[in-house]
C-alpha atoms as a PDB file:
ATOM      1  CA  UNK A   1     121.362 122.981  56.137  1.00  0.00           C
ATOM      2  CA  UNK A   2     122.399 124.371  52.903  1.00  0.00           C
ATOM      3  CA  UNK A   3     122.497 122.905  49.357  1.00  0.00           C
ATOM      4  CA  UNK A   4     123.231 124.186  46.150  1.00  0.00           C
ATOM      5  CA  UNK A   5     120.598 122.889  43.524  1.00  0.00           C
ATOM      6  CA  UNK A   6     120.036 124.097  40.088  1.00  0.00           C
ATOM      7  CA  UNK A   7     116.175 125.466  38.605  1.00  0.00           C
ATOM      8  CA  UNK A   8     115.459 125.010  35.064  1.00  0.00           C
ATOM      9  CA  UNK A   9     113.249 127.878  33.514  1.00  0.00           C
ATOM     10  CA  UNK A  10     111.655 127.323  30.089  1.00  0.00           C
ATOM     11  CA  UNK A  11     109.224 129.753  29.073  1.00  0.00           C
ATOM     12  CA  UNK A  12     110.507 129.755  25.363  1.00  0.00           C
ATOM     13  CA  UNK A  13     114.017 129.864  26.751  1.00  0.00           C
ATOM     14  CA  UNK A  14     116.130 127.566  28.686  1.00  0.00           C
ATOM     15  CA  UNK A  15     118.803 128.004  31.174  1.00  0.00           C
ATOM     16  CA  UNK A  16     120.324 126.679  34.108  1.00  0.00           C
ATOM     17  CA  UNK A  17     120.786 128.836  37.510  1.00  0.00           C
ATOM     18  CA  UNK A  18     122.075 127.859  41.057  1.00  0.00           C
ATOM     19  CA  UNK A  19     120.537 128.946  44.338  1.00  0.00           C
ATOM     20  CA  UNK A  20     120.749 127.960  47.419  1.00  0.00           C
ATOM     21  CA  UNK A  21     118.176 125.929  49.060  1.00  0.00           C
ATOM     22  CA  UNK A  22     117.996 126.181  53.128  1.00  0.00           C
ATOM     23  CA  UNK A  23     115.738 123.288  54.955  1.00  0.00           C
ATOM     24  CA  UNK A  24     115.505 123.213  58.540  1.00  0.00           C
ATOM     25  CA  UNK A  25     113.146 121.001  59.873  1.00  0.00           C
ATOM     26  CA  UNK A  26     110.319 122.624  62.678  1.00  0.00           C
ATOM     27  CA  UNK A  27     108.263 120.043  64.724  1.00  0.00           C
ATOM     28  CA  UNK A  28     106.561 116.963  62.596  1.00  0.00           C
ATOM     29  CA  UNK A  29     107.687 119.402  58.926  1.00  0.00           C
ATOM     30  CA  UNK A  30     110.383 120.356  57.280  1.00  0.00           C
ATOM     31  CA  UNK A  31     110.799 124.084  55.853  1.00  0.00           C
ATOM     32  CA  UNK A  32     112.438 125.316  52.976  1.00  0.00           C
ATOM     33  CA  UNK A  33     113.708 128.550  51.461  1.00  0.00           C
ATOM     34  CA  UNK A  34     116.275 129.967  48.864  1.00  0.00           C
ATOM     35  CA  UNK A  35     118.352 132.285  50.197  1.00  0.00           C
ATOM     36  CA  UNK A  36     119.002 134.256  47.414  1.00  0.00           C
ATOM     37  CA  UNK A  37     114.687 135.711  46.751  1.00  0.00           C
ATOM     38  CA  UNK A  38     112.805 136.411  49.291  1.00  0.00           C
ATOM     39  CA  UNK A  39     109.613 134.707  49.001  1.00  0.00           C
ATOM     40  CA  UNK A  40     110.281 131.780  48.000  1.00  0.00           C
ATOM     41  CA  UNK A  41     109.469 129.305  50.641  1.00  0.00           C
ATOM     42  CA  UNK A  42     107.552 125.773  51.637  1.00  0.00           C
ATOM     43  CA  UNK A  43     107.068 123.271  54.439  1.00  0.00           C
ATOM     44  CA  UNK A  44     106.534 119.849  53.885  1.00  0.00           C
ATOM     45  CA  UNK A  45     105.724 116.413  55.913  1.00  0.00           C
ATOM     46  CA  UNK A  46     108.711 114.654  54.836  1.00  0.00           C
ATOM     47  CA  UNK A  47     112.369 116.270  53.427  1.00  0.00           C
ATOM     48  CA  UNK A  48     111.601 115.053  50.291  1.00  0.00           C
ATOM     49  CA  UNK A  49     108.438 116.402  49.980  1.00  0.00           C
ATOM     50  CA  UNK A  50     109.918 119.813  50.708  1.00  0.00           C
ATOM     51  CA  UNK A  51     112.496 120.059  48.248  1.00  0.00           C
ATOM     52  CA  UNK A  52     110.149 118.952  45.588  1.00  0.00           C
ATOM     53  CA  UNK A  53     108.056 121.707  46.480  1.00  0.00           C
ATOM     54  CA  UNK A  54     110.517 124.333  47.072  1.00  0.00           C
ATOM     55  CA  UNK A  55     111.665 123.756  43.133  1.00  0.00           C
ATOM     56  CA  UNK A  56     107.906 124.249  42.114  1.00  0.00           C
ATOM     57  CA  UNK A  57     108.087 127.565  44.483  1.00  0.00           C
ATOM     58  CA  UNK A  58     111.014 128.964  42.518  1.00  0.00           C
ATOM     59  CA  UNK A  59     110.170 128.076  39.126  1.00  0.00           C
ATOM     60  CA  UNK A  60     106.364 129.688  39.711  1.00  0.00           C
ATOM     61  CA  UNK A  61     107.621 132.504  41.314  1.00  0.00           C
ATOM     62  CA  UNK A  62     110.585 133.434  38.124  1.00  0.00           C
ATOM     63  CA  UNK A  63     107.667 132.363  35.870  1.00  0.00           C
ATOM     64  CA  UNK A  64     105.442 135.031  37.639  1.00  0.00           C
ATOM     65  CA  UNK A  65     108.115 137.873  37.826  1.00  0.00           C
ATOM     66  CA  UNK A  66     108.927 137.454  33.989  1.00  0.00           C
ATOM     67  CA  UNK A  67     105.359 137.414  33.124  1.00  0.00           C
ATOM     68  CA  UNK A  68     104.991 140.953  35.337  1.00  0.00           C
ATOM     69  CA  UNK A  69     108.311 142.867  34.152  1.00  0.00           C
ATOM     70  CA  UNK A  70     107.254 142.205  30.149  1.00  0.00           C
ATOM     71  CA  UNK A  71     103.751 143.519  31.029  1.00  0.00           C
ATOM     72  CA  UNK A  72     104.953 146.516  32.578  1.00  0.00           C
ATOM     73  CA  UNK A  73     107.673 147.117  30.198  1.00  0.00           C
ATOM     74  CA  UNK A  74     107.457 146.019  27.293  1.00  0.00           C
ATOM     75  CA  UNK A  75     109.526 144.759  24.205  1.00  0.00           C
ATOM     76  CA  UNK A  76     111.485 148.154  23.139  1.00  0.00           C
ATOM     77  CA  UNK A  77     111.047 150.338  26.178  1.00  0.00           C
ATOM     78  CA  UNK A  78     113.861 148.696  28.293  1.00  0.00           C
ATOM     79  CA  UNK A  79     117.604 146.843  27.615  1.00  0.00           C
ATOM     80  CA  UNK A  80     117.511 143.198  28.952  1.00  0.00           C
ATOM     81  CA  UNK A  81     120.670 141.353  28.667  1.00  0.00           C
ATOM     82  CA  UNK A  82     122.011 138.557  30.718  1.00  0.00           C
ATOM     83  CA  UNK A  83     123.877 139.359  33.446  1.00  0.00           C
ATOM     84  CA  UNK A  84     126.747 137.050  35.488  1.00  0.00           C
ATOM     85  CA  UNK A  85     128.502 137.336  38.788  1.00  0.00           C
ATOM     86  CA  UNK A  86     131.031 135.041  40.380  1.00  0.00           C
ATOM     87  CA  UNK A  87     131.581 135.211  44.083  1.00  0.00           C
END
């Protein structure tokens, strides 16, 4: 099962992204991934439970890769801009 649900990320900005959350549930849990970054994946005892953590996955694991790309480049060596796709 699928659902669309929308992360928050402030680390001195703000913004709003969609990704798609998968849950499927395996035995007495209930796992969760997003589709669209590897990685990011929980389990929980109840469905609830799952989603709840599978936001605190994603937001820890954006958190982390920002943190990592400014340490390895830094301010001035590389262009960031935004960038948008529709599909």
């Amino acid at each position: 099962m699928a659902r669309r649900f929308t992360a928050i990320y402030s680390a001195g900005r703000r913004y709003t992204k969609q990704f798609s959350a998968c849950y499927k549930k395996h035995g007495k849990w209930y796992l969760g991934w997003v589709e669209e970054i590897p990685g990011v994946n929980t389990q929980g005892k109840t469905l609830k439970e799952t989603k709840e953590n599978l936001k605190e996955a994603l937001l820890l694991i954006l958190e982390t890769n920002r943190i990592l790309n400014k340490k390895e480049f830094p301010r001035g060596k590389v262009i960031r801009q935004s960038l948008a796709v529709s599909f």
